[in-house]
Protein backbone atom coordinates (compact mmCIF):
# COMPACT_ATOMS: atom_id res chain seq x y z
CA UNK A 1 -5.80 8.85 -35.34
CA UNK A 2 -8.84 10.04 -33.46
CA UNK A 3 -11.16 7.23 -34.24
CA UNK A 4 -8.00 4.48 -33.14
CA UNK A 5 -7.52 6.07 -29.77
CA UNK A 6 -11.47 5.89 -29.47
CA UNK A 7 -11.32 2.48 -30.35
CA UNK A 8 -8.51 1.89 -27.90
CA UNK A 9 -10.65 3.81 -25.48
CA UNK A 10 -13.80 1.43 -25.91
CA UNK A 11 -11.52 -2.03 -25.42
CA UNK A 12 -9.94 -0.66 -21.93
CA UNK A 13 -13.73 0.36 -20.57
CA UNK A 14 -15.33 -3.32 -22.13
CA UNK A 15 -12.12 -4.72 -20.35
CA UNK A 16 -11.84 -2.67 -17.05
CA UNK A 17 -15.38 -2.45 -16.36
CA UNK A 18 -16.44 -6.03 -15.26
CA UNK A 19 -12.82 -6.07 -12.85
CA UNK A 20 -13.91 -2.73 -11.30
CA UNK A 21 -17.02 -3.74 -10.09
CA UNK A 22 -16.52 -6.87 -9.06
CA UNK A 23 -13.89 -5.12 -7.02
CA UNK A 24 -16.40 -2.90 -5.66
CA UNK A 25 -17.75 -5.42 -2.91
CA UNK A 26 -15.01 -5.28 -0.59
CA UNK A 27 -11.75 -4.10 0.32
CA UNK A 28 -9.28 -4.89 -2.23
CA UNK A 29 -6.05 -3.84 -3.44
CA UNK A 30 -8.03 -1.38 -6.01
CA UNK A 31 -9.71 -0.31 -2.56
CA UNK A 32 -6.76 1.21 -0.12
CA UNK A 33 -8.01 2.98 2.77
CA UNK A 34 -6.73 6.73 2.77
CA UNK A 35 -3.84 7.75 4.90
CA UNK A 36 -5.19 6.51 8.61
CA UNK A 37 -4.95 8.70 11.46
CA UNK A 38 -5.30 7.44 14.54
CA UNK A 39 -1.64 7.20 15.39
CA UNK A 40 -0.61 10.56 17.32
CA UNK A 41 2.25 12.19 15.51
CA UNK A 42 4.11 12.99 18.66
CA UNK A 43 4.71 11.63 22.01
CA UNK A 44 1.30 12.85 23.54
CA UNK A 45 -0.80 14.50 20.95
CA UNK A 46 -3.55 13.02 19.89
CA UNK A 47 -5.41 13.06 16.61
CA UNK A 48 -7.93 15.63 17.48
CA UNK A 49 -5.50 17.96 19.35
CA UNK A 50 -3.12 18.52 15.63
CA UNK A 51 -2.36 21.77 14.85
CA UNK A 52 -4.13 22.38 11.22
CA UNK A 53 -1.39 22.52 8.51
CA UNK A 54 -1.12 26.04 7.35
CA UNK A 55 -0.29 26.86 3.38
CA UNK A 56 2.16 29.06 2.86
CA UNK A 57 1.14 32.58 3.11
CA UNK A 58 0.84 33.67 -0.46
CA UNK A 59 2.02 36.88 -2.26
CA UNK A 60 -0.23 40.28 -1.12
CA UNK A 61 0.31 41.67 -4.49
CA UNK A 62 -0.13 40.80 -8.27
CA UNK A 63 2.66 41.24 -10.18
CA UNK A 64 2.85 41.99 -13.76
CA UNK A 65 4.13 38.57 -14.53
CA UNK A 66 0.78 37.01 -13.05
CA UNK A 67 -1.30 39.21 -14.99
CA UNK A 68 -0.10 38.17 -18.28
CA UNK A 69 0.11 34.60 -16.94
CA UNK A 70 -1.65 32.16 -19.49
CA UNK A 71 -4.10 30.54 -17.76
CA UNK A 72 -5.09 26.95 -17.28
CA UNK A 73 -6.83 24.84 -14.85
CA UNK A 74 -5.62 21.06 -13.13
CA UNK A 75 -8.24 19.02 -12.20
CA UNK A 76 -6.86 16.82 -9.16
CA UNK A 77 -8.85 13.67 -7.71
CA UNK A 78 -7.99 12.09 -4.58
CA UNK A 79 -9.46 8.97 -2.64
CA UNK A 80 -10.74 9.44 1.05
CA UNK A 81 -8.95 12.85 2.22
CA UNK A 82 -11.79 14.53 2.69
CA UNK A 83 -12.14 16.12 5.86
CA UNK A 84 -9.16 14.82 7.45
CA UNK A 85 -6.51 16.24 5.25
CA UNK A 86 -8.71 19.49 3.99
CA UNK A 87 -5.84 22.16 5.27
CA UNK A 88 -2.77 19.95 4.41
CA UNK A 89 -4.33 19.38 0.51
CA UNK A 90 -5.42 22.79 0.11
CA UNK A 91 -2.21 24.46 1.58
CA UNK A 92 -0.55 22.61 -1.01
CA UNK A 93 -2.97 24.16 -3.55
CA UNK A 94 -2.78 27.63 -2.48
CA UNK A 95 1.36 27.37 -2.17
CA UNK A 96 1.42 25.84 -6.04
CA UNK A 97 -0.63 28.25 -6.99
CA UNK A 98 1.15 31.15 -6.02
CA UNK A 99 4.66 29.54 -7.46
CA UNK A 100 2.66 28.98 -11.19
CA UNK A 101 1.05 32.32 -12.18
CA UNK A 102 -2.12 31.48 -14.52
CA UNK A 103 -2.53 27.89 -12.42
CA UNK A 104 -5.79 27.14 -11.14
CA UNK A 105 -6.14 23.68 -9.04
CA UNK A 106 -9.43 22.00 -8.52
CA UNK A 107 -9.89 19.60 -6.04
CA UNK A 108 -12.29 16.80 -6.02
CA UNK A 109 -12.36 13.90 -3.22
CA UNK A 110 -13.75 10.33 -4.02
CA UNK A 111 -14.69 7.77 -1.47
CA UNK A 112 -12.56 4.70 -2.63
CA UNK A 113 -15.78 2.37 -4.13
CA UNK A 114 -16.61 5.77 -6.81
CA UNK A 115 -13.21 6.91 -8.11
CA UNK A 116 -12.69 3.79 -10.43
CA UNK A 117 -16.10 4.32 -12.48
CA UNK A 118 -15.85 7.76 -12.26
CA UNK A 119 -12.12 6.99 -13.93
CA UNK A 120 -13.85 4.85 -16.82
CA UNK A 121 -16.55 8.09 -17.43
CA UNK A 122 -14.13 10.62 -17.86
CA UNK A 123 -11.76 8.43 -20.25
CA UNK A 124 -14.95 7.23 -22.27
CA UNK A 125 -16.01 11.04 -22.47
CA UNK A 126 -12.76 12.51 -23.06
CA UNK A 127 -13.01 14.70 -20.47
CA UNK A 128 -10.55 13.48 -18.15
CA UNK A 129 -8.92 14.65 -14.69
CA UNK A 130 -5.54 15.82 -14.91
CA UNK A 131 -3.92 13.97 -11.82
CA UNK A 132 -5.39 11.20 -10.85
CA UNK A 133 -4.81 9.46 -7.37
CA UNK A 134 -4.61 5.53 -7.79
CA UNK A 135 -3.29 2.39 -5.45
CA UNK A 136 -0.64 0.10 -7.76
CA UNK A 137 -3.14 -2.41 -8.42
CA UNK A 138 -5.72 -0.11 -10.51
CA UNK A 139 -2.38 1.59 -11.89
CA UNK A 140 -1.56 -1.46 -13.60
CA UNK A 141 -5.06 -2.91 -14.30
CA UNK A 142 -4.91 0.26 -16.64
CA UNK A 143 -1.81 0.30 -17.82
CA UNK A 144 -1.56 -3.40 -18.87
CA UNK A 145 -5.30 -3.29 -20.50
CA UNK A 146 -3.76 -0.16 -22.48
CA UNK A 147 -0.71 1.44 -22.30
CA UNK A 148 -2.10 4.43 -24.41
CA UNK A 149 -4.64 5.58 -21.35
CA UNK A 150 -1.84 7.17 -19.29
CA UNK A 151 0.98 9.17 -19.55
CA UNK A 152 4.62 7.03 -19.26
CA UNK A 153 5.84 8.54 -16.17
CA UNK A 154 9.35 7.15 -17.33
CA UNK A 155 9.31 9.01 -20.54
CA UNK A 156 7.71 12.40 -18.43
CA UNK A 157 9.53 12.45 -15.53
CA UNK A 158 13.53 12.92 -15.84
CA UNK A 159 15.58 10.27 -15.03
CA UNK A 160 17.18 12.29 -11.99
CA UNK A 161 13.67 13.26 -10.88
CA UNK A 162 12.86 9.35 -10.75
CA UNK A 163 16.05 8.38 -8.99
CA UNK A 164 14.44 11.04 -5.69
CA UNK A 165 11.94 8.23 -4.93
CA UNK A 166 12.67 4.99 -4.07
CA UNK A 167 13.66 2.47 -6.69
CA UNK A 168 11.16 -0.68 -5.81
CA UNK A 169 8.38 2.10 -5.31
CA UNK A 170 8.66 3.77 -8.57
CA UNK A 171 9.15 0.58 -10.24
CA UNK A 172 6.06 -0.83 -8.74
CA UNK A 173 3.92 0.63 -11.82
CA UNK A 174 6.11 -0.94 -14.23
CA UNK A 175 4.46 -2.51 -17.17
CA UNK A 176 6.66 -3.74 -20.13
CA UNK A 177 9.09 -0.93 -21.01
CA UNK A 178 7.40 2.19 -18.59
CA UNK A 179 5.97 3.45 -15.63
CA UNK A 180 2.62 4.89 -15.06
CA UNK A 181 2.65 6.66 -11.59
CA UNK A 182 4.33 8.70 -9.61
CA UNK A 183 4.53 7.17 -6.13
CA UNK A 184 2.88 9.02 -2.92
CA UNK A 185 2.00 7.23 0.10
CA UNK A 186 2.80 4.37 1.56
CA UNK A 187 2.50 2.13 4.65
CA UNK A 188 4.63 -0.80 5.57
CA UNK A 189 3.73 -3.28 8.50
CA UNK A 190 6.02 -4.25 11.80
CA UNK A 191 6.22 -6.41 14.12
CA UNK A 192 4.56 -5.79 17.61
CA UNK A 193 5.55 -7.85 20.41
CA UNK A 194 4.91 -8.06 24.11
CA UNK A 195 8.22 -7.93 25.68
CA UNK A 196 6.81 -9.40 28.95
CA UNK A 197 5.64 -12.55 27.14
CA UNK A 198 9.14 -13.14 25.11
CA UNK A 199 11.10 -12.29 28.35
CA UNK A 200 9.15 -14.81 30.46
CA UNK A 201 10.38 -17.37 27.68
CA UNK A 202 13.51 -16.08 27.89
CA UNK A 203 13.65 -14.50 24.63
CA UNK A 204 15.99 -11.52 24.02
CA UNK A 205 14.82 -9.96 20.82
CA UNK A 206 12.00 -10.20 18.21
CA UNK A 207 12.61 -12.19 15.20
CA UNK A 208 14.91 -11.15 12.16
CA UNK A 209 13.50 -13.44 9.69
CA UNK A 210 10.72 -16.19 9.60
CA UNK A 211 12.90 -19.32 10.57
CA UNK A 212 13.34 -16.98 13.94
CA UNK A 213 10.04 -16.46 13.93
CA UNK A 214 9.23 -20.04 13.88
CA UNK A 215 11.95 -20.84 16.98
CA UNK A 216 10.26 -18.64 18.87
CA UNK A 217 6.85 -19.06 18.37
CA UNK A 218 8.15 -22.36 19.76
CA UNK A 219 9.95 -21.50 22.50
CA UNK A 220 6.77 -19.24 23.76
CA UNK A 221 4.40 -22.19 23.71
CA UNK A 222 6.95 -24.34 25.33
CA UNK A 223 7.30 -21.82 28.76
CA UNK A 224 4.17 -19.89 28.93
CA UNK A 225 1.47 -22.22 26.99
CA UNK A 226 0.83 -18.35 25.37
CA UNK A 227 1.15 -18.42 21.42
CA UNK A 228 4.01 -16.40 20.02
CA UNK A 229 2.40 -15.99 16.63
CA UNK A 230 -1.00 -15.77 14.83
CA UNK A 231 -0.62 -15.02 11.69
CA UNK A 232 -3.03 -12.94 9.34
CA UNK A 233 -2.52 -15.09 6.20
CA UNK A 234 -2.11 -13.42 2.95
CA UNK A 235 -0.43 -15.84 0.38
CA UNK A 236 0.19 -13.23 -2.50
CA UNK A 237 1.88 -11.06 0.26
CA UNK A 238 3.92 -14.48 1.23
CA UNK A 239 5.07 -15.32 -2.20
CA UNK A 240 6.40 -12.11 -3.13
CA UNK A 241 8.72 -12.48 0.14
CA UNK A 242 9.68 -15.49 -0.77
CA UNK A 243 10.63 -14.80 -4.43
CA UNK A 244 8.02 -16.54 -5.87
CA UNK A 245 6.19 -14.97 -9.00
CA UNK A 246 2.58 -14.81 -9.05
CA UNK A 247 2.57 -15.19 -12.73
CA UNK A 248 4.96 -15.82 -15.84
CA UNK A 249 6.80 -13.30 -17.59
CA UNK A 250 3.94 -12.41 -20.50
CA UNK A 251 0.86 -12.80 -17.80
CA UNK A 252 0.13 -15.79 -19.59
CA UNK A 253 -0.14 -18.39 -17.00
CA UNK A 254 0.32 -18.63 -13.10
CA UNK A 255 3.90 -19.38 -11.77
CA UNK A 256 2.99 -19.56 -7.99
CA UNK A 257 2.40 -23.56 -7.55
CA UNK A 258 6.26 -24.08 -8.26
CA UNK A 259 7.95 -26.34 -5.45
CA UNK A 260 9.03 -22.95 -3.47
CA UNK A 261 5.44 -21.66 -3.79
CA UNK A 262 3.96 -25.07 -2.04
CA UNK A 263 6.74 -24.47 0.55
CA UNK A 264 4.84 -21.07 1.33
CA UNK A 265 1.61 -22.41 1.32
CA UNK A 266 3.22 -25.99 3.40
CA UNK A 267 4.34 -23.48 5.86
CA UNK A 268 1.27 -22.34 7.82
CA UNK A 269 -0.26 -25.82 7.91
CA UNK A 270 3.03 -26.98 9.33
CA UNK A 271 2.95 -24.13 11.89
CA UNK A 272 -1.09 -25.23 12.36
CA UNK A 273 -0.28 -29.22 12.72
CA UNK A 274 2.47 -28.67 15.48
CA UNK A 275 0.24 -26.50 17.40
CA UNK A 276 2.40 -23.16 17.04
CA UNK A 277 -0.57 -20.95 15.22
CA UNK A 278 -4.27 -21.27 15.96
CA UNK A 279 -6.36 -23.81 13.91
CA UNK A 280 -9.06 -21.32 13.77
CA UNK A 281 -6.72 -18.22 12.51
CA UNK A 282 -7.09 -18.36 8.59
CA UNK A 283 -10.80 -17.48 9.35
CA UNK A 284 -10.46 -14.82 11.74
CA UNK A 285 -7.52 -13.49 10.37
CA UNK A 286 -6.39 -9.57 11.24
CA UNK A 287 -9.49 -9.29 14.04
CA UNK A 288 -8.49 -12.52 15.80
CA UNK A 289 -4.80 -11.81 15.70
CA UNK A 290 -5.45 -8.61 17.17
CA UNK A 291 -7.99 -9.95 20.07
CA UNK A 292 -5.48 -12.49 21.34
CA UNK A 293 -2.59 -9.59 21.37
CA UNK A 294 -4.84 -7.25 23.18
CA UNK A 295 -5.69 -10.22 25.97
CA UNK A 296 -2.49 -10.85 26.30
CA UNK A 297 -2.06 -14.15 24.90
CA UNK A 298 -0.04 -13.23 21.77
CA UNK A 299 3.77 -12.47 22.05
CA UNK A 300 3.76 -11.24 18.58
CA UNK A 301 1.71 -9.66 15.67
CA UNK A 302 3.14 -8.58 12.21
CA UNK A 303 0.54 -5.55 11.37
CA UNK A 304 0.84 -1.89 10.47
CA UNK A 305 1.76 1.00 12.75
CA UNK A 306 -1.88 2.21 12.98
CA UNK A 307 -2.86 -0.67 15.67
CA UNK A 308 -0.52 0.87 18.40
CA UNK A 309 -3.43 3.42 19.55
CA UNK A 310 -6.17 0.93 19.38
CA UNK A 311 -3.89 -1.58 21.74
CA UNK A 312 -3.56 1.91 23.83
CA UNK A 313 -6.69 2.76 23.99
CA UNK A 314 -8.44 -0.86 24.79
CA UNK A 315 -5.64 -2.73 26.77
CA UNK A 316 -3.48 -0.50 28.35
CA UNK A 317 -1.79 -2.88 30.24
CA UNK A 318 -0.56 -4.69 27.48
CA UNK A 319 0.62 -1.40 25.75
CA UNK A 320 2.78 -0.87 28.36
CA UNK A 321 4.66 -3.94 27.68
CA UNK A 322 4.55 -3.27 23.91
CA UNK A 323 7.43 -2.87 21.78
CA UNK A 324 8.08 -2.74 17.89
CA UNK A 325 10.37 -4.24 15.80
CA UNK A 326 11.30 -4.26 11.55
CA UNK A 327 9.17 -7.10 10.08
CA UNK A 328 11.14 -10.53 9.62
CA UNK A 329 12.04 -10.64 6.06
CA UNK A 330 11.83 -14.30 4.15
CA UNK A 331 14.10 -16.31 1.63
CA UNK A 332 13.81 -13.00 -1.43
CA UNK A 333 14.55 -10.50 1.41
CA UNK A 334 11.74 -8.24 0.30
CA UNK A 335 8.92 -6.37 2.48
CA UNK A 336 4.95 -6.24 1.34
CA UNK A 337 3.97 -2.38 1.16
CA UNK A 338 0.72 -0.74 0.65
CA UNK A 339 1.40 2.34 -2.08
CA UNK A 340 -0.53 4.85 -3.72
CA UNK A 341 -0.03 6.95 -6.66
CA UNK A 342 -0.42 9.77 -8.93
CA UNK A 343 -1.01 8.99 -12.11
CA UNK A 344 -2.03 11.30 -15.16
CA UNK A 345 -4.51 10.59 -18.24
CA UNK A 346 -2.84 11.06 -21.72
CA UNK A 347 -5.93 12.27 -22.68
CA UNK A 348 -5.03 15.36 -20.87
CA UNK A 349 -4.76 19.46 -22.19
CA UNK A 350 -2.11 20.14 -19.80
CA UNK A 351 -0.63 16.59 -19.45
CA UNK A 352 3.15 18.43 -19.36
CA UNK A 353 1.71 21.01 -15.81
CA UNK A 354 -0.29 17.86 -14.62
CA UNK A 355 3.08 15.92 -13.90
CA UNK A 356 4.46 18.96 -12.64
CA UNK A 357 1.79 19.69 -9.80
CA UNK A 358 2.17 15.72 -9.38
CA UNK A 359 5.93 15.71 -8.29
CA UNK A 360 5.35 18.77 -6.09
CA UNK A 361 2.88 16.96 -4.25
CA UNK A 362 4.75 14.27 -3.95
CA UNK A 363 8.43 16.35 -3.38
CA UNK A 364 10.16 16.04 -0.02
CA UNK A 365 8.62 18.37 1.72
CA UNK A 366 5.03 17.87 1.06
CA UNK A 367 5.09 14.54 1.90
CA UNK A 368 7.17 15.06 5.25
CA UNK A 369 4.38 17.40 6.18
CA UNK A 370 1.78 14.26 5.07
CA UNK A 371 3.84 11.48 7.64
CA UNK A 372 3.50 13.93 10.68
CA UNK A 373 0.04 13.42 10.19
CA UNK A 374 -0.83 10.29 9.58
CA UNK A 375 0.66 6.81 9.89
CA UNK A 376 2.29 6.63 6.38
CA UNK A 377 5.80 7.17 5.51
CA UNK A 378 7.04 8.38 2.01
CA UNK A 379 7.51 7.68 -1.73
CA UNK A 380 10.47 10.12 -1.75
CA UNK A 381 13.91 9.56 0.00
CA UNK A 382 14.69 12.85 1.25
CA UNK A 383 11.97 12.91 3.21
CA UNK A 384 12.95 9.72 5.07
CA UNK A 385 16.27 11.16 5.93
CA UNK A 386 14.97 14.29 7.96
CA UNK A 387 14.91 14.08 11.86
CA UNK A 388 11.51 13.32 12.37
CA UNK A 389 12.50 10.21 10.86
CA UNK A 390 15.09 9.67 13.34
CA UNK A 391 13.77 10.32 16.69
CA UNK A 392 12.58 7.10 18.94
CA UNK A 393 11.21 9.27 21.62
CA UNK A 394 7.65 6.89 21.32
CA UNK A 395 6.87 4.08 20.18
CA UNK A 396 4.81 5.76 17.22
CA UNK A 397 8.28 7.44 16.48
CA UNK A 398 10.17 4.13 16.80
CA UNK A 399 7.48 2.70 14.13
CA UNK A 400 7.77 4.95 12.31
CA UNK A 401 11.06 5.06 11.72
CA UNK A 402 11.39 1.45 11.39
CA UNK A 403 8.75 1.81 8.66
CA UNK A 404 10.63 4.46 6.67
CA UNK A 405 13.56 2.06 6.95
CA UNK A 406 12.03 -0.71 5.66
CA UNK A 407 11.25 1.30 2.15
CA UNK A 408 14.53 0.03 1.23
CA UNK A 409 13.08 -3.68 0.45
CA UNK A 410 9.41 -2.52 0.11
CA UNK A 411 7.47 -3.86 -3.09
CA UNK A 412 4.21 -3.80 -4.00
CA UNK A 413 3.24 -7.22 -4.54
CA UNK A 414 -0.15 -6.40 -6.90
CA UNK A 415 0.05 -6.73 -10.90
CA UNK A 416 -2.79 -4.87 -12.19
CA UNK A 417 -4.64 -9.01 -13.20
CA UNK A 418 -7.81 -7.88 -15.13
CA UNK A 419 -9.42 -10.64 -13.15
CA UNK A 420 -8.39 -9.82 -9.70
CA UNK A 421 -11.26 -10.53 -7.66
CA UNK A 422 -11.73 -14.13 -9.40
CA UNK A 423 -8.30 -14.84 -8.89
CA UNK A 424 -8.37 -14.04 -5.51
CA UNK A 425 -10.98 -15.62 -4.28
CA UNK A 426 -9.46 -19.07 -6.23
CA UNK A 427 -6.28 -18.83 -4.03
CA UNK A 428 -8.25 -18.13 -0.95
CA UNK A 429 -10.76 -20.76 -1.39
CA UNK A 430 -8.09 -23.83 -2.51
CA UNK A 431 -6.02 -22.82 0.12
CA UNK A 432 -8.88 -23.18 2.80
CA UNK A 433 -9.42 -26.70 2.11
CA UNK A 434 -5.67 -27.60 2.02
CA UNK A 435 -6.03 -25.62 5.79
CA UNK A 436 -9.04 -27.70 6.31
CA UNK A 437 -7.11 -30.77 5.39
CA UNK A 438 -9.44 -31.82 2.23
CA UNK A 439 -6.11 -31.70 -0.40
CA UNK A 440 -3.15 -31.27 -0.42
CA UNK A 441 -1.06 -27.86 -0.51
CA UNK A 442 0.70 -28.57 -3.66
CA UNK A 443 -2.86 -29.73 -4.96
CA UNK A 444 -4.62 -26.49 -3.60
CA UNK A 445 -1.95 -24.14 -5.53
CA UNK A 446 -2.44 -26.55 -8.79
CA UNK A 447 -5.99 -26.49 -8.44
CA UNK A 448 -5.75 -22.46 -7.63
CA UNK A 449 -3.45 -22.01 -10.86
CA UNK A 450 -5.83 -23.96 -13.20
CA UNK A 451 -8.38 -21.43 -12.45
CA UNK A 452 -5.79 -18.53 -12.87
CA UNK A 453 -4.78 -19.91 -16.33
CA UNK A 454 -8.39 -19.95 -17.19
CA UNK A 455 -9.01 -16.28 -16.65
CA UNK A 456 -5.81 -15.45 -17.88
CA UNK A 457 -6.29 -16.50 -21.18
């Protein structure tokens, strides 16, 4: 038994290895930032004027139950909290610890580019973290390479437990029959719109869905010449609203150059021919969206939440005017969200206390505490129904309650493709010369999809 899980252990690091590090260049879905900050939490408190989170005071005295305690130790990685989140993580810590006589949690932080690697080492050594803190994509890339690396959350967790979180999050690290992670964080974009621009056009609300988005992205160039939408293009994000798979059911080939997947990729050059989008906005994408918005000559920008401050803080004057909105949904009626996840290594001592600390950091009230300090909303649904969820006092409260709304419909559109990167960059660089006008759409997606079917087999 011992030499086929080593075996098993050596095919996921020959495997994982070459997709890790070619993920390493950039930011990519194995790559999600840590919980940003630079939203306040409250009507006028800023960032650097939070109140540190306090752990719960712990008991004065050892009782005779904690003495005779067994003891044991869970080794807990996270990406990118380090120093922002030092008092919330550790107040966790300290508050678990007191609950679990004998427990003993040890922390270690990883910048984003190291955790993955670090990952591989411990698995191929055997000495392996105990929780692990992972986006969906690497979840999967794991999971689907070998379904022996991590412990079935589905088969862990009970089925009551699983039903606290929301359904399309907790599914999102579904591979064949289980689930690999326990889902944390999460961040869901909006839309931001200048009311002044849409009322000089005589628009009276922000689109609901993308055919409304297209009407008035027309009606804004029409009567003020400004555009009413520059998109940041993300196909993969596109054809998961739209209901279009990126792949067939066994992962053998890709699915997304059916007729409705051309429609999503026909869309945008559409938009670009009529002159409704910018013909330079594929290239500048998220930067040049953002620029036009904070001159003033954007009505409307689907992003996250976390832009609000920066529009604050460099064009006031348009802030003023600035409003938020849920993001238009398309033809599947399903929302793009960024997630992360605990996951934990079946190679673990205490695999059956490592899911344990995982769902209390990840129970109502931890990650309540997490959302009213940062821009995320969470996994859990409890924690969406308490009042801070509620209030619309600011526009950061109006986001983010729109946001923790919108975890209804929120998927994660990211399958864990050993050959991400490759992939990727296919889909990008077709598409650009169907933008450019050098093929087709349709040929683009065929052209994209031949290279996909390559690397998948």
């Amino acid at each position: 038994m011992q030499r086929i899980r080593s075996i098993a252990v050596v095919a996921l690091l020959a495997l994982l290895i070459p997709v890790l590090a070619a993920c390493g260049g950039g930011q990519t879905p194995a790559e999600a930032p840590a919980p940003p900050t630079d939203v306040p939490t409250n009507g006028d408190t800023t960032e650097m004027e939070r109140a540190p989170i306090q752990a719960d005071a712990a008991p004065n005295e050892t009782t005779p139950a904690q003495e005779d305690a067994e003891p044991y130790t869970i080794k807990f990685w996270t990406i990118s909290l380090k120093p922002t989140f030092d008092d919330y993580v550790n107040g966790m810590i300290a508050t678990y610890e007191a609950a679990n006589p004998g427990a003993t949690i040890e922390w270690t932080d990883l910048p984003g580019d190291q955790i993955k690697q670090r990952l591989l080492t411990a698995i191929a050594s055997g000495d392996v973290p105990d929780v692990v803190n992972l986006n969906t994509d690497l979840t999967l890339q794991v999971a689907s390479t070998n379904p022996d690396v991590l412990v079935k959350t589905s088969e862990a967790v009970a089925p009551e437990q699983q039903q606290e979180y929301f359904e399309g999050l907790w599914e999102s690290t579904r591979f064949q029959d289980a689930t690999y992670g326990i889902p944390w964080y999460a961040t869901v974009r909006v839309t931001v719109y200048n009311t002044q621009i849409l009322s000089d056009a005589g628009i009276e609300a922000p689109p609901q869905t993308y055919d409304d988005l297209v009407t008035i992205a027309q009606t804004v160039k029409e009567q003020t010449g400004k555009w009413g939408y520059a998109p940041n293009i993300n196909l993969v994000e596109n054809f998961l609203m739209a209901g279009v798979p990126l792949v067939n059911e066994d992962r053998s080939a890709a699915a997304f150059n059916s007729p409705e997947g051309i429609a999503v990729a026909q869309f945008y050059i559409d938009l670009k021919e009529q002159g409704l989008i910018p013909e330079d906005i594929l290239a500048k994408g998220y930067q040049g969206e953002l620029q036009l918005y904070k001159e003033g000559n954007l009505a409307m920008q689907l992003a996250g939440a976390s832009l609000l401050k920066q529009i604050e803080n460099d064009a006031p004057e348009v802030y003023v005017t600035t409003d938020v909105a849920p993001h238009p949904t398309r033809e599947a009626g399903i929302l793009p969200v960024a997630l992360m996840h605990l996951v934990v290594p079946a190679q673990s001592q205490v695999s059956e206390q490592a899911i344990d600390f995982a769902l209390f950091v990840t129970n109502a009230e931890n990650q309540l505490e997490l959302a009213r300090n940062s821009v995320t909303v969470p996994s859990i649904i409890a924690a969406t129904e308490a009042p801070f969820f509620q209030e619309e006092d600011s526009l950061n409260a109006k986001a983010r309650k729109i946001m923790a709304e919108s975890l209804q419909i929120a998927r994660d559109p990211y399958l864990g493709l050993e050959s991400w990167s490759e992939m990727d960059k296919a889909l990008k660089d077709n598409y650009a010369e169907a933008w450019a006008g050098s093929k087709s759409a349709e040929q683009s997606l065929n052209d994209a999809a031949d290279m996909w079917n390559s690397l998948l087999q």
